[in-house]
PDB file of N, CA and C in Angstrom:
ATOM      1  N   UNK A   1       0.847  -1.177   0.000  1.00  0.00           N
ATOM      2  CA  UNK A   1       0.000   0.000   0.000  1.00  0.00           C
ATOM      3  C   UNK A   1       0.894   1.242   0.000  1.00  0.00           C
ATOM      4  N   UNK A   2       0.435   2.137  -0.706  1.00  0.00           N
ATOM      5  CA  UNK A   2       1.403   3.522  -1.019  1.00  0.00           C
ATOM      6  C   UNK A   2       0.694   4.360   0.334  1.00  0.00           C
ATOM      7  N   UNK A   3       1.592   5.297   0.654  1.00  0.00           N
ATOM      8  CA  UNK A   3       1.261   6.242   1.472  1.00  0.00           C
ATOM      9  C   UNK A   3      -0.110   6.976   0.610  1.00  0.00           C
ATOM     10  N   UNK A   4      -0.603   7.610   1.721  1.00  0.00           N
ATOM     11  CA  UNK A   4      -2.381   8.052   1.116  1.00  0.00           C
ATOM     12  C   UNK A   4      -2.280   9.740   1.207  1.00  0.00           C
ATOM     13  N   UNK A   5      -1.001  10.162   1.486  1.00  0.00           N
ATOM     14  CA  UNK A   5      -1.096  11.583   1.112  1.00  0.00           C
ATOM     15  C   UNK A   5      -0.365  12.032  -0.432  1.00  0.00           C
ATOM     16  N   UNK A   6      -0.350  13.690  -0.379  1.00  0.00           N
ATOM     17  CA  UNK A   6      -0.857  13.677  -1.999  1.00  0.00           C
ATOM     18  C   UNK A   6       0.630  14.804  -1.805  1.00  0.00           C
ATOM     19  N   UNK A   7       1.362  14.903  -2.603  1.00  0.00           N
ATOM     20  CA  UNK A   7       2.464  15.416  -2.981  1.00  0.00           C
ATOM     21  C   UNK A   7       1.928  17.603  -3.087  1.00  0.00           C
ATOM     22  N   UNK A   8       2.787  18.137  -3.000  1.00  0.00           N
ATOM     23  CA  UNK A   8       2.706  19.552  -3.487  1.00  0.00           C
ATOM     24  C   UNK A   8       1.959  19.906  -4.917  1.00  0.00           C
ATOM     25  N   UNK A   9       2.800  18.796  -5.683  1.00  0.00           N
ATOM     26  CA  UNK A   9       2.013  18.921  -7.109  1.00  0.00           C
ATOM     27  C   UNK A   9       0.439  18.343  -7.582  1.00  0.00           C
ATOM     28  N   UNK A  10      -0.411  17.981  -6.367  1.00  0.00           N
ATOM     29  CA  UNK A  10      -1.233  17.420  -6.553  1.00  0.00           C
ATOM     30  C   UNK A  10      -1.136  15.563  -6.481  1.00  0.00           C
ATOM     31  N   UNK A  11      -0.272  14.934  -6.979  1.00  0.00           N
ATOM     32  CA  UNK A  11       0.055  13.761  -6.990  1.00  0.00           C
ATOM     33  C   UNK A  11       0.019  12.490  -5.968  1.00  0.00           C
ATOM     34  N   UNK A  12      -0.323  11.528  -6.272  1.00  0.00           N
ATOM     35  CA  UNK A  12      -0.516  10.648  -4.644  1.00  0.00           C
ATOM     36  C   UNK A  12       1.421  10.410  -4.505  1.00  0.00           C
ATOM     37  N   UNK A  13       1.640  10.516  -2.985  1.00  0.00           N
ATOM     38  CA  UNK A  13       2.886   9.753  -2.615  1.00  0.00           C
ATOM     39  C   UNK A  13       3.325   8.583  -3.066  1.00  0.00           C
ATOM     40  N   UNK A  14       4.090   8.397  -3.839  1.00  0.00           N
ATOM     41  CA  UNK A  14       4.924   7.125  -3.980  1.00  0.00           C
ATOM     42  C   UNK A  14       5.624   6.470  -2.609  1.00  0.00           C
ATOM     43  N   UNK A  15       5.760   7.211  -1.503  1.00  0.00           N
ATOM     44  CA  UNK A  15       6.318   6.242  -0.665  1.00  0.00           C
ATOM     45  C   UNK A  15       5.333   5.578  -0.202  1.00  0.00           C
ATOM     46  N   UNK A  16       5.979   4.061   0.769  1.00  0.00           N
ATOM     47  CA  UNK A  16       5.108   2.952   1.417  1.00  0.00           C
ATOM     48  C   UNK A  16       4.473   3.745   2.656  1.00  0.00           C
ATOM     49  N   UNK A  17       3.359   3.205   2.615  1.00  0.00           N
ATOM     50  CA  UNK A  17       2.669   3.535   3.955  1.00  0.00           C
ATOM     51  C   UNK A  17       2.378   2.678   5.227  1.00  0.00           C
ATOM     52  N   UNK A  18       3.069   1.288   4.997  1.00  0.00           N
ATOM     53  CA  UNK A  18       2.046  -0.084   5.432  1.00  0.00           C
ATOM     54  C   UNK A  18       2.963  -0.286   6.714  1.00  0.00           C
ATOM     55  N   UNK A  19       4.631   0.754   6.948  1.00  0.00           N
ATOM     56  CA  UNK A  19       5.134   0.548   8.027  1.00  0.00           C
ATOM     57  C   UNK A  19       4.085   1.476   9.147  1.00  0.00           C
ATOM     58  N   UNK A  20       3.057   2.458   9.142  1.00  0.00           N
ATOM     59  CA  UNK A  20       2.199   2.929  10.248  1.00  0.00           C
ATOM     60  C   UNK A  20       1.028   2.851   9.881  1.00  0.00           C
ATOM     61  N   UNK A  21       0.442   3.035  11.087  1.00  0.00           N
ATOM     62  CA  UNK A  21      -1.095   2.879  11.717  1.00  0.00           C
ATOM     63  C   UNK A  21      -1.891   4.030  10.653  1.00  0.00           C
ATOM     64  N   UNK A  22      -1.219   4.889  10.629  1.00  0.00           N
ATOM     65  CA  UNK A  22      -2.419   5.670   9.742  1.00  0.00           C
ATOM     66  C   UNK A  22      -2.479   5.572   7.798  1.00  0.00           C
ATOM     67  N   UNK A  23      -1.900   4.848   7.947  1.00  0.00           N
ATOM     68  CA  UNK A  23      -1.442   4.547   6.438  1.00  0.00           C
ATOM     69  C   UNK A  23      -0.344   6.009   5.584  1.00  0.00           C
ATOM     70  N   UNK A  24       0.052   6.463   6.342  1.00  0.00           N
ATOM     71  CA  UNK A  24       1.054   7.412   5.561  1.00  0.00           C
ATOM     72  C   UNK A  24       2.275   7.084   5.749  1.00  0.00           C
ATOM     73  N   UNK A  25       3.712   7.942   5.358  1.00  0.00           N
ATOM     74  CA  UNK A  25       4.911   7.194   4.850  1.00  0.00           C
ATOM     75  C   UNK A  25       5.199   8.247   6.106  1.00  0.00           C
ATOM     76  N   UNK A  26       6.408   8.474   6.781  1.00  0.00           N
ATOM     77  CA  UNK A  26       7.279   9.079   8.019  1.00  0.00           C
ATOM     78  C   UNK A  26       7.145  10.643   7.374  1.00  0.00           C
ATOM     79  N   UNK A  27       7.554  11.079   6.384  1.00  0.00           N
ATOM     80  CA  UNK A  27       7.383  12.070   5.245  1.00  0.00           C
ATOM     81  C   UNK A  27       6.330  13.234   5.391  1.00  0.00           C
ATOM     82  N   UNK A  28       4.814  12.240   5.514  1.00  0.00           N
ATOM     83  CA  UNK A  28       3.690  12.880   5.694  1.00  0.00           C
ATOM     84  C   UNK A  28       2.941  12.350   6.571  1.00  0.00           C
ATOM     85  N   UNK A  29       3.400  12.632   7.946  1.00  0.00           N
ATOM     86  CA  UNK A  29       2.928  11.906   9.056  1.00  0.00           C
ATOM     87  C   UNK A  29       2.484  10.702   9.675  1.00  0.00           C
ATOM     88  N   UNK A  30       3.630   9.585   9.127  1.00  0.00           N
ATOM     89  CA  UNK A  30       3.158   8.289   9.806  1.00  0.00           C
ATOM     90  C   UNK A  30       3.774   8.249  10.830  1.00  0.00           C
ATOM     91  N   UNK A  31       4.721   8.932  11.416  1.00  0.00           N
ATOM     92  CA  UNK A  31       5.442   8.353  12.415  1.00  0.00           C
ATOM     93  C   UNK A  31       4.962   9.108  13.337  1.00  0.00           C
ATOM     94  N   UNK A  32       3.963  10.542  13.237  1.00  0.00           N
ATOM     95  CA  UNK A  32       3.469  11.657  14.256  1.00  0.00           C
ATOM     96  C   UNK A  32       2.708  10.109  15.131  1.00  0.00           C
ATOM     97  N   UNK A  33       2.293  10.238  16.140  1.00  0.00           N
ATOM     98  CA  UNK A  33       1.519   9.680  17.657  1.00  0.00           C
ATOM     99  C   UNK A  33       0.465  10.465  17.857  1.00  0.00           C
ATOM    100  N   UNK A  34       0.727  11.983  17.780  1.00  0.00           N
ATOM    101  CA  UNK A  34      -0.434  13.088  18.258  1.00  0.00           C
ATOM    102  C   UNK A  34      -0.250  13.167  19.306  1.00  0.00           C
ATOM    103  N   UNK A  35      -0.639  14.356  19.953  1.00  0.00           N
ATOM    104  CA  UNK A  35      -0.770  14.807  21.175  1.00  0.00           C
ATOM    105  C   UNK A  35      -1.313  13.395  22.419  1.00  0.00           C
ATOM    106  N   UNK A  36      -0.209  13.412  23.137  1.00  0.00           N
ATOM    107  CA  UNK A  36      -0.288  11.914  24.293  1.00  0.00           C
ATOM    108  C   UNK A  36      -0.404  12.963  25.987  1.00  0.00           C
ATOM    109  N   UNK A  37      -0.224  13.578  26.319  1.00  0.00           N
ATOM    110  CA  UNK A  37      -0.345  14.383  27.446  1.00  0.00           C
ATOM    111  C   UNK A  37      -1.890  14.936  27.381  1.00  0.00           C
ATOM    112  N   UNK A  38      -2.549  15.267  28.762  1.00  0.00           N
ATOM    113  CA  UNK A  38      -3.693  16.047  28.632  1.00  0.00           C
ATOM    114  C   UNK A  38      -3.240  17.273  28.281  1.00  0.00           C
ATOM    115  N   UNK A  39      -2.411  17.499  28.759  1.00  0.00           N
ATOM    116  CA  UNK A  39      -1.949  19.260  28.448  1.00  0.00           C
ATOM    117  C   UNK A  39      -1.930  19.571  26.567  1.00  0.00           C
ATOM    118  N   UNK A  40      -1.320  18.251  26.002  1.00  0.00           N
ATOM    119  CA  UNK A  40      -0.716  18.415  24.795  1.00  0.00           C
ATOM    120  C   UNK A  40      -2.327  18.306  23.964  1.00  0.00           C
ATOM    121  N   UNK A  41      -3.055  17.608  24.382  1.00  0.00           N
ATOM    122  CA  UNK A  41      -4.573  17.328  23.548  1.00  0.00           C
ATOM    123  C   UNK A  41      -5.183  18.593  24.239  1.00  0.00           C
ATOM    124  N   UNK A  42      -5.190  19.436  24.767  1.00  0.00           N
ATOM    125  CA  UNK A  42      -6.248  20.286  25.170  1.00  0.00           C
ATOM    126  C   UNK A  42      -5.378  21.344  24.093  1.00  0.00           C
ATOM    127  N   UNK A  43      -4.200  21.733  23.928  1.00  0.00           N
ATOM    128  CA  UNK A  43      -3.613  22.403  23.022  1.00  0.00           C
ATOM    129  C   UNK A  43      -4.122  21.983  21.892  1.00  0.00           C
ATOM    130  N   UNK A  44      -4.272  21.212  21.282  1.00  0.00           N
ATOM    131  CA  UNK A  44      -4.639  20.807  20.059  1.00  0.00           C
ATOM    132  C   UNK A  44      -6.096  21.086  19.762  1.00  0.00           C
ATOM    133  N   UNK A  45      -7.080  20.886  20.681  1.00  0.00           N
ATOM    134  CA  UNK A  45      -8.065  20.986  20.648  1.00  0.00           C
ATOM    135  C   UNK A  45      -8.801  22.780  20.617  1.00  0.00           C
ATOM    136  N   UNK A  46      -7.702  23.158  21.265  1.00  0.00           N
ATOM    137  CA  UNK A  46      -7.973  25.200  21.307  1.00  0.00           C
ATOM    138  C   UNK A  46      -7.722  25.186  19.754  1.00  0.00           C
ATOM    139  N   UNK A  47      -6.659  24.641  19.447  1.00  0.00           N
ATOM    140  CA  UNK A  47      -6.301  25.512  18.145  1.00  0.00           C
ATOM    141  C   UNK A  47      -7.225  24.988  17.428  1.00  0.00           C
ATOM    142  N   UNK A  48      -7.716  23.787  17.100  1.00  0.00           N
ATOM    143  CA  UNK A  48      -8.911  23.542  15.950  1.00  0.00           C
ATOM    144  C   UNK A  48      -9.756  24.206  16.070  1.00  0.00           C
ATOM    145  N   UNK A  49     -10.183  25.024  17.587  1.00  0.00           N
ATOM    146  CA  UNK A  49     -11.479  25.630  17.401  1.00  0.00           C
ATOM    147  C   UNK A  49     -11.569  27.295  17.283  1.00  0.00           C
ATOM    148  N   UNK A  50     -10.164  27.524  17.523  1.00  0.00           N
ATOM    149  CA  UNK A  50      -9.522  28.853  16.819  1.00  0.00           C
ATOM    150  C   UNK A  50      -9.939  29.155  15.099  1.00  0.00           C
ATOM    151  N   UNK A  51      -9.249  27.710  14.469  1.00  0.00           N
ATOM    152  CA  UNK A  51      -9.050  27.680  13.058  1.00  0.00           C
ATOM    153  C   UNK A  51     -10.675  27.621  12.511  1.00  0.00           C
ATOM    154  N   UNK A  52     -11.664  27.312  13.218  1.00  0.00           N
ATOM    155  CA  UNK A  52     -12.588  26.807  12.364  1.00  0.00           C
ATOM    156  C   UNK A  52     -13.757  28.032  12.243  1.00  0.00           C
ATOM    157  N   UNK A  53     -14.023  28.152  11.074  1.00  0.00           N
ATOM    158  CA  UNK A  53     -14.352  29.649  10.955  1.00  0.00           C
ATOM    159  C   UNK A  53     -16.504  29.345  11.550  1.00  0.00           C
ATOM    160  N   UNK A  54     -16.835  30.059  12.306  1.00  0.00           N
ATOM    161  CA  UNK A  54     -18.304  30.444  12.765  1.00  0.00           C
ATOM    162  C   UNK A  54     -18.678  31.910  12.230  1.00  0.00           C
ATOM    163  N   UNK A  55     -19.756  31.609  11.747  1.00  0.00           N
ATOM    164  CA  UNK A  55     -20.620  33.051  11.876  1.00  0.00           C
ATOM    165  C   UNK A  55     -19.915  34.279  10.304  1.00  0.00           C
ATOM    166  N   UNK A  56     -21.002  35.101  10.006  1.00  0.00           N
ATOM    167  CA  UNK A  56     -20.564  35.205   9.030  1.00  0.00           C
ATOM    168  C   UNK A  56     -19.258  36.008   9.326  1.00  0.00           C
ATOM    169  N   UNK A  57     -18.127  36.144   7.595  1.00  0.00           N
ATOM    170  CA  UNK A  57     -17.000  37.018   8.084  1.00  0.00           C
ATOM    171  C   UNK A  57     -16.738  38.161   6.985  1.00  0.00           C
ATOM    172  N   UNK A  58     -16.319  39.255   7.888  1.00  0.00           N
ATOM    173  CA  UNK A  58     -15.628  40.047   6.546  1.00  0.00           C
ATOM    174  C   UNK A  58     -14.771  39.670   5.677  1.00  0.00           C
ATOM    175  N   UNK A  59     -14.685  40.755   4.214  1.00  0.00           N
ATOM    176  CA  UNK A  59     -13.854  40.532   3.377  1.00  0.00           C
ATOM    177  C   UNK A  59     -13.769  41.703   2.843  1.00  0.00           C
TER     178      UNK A  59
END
């Protein structure tokens, strides 16, 4: 199985993915774990809800 992320140019990864759990190659995050501390998942969790846009916005 090829890694399942997609290159800069649009393109799927040619590297293997089948050495991690999430099916991607070390490259494009197979070897990340994710946030393992409560401290480190509550960080993660502010910023997604920072990033995620509510309500209408200017332009």
């Amino acid at each position: 199985m090829k890694c399942e992320a997609k290159t800069r140019s649009g393109h799927p990864c040619k590297n293997d993915g089948t050495s991690w759990a999430n099916g991607r190659c070390k490259y494009h995050g197979g070897a990340s774990t994710g946030p393992v501390t409560p401290e480190g998942k509550k960080r993660v969790s502010m910023n997604s809800r920072r990033q995620t846009p509510c309500g209408p916005h200017k332009t």
